[in-house]
Protein backbone atom coordinates (compact mmCIF):
# COMPACT_ATOMS: atom_id res chain seq x y z
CA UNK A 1 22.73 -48.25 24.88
CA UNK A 2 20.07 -46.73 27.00
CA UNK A 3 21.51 -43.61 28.80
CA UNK A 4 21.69 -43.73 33.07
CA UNK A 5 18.81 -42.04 35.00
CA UNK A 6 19.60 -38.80 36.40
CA UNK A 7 19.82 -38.18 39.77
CA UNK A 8 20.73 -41.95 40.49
CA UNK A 9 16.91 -42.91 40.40
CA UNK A 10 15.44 -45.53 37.90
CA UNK A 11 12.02 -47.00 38.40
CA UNK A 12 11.15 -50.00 36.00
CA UNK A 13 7.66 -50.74 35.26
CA UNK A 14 8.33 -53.87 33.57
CA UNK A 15 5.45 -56.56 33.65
CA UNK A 16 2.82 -54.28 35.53
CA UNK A 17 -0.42 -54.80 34.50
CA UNK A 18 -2.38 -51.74 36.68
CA UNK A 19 -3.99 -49.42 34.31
CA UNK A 20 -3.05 -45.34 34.90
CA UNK A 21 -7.06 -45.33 36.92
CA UNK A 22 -5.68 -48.12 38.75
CA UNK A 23 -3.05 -45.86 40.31
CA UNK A 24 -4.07 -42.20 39.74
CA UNK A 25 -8.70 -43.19 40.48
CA UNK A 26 -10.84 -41.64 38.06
CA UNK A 27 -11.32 -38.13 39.20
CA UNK A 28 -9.45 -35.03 38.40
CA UNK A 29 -6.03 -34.60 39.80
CA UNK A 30 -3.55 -31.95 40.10
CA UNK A 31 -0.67 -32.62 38.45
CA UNK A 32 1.74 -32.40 42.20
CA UNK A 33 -1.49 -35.05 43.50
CA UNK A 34 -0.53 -37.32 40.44
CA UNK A 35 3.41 -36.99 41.20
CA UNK A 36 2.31 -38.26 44.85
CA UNK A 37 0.23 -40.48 43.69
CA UNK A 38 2.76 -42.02 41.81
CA UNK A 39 5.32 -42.11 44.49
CA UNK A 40 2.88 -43.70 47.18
CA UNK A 41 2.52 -46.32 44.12
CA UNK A 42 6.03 -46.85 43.50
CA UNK A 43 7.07 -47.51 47.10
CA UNK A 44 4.49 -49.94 47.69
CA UNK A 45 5.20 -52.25 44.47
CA UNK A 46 9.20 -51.41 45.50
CA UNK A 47 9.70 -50.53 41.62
CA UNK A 48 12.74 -48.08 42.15
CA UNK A 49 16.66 -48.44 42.40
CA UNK A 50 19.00 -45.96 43.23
């Protein structure tokens, strides 16, 4: 039984096809410009539930 997010977030990436350069480019990132990065990416698709 798979265990419930913490925090009350869970983001499902089921069925995506983007590649990680699709949604991070192909230059060098700091790690907290790949966490917004991800976010921005996130949001758009609408992949989370609280």
């Amino acid at each position: 039984m798979a265990k419930k997010a913490f925090g009350g977030y869970s983001i499902s990436f089921k069925g995506r096809k983007e590649t990680v350069e699709d949604v991070f480019g192909s230059g060098k990132l700091a790690p907290s410009e790949m966490t917004k990065k991800l976010w921005v990416y996130i949001k758009k698709h609408k992949l989370s539930g609280k």
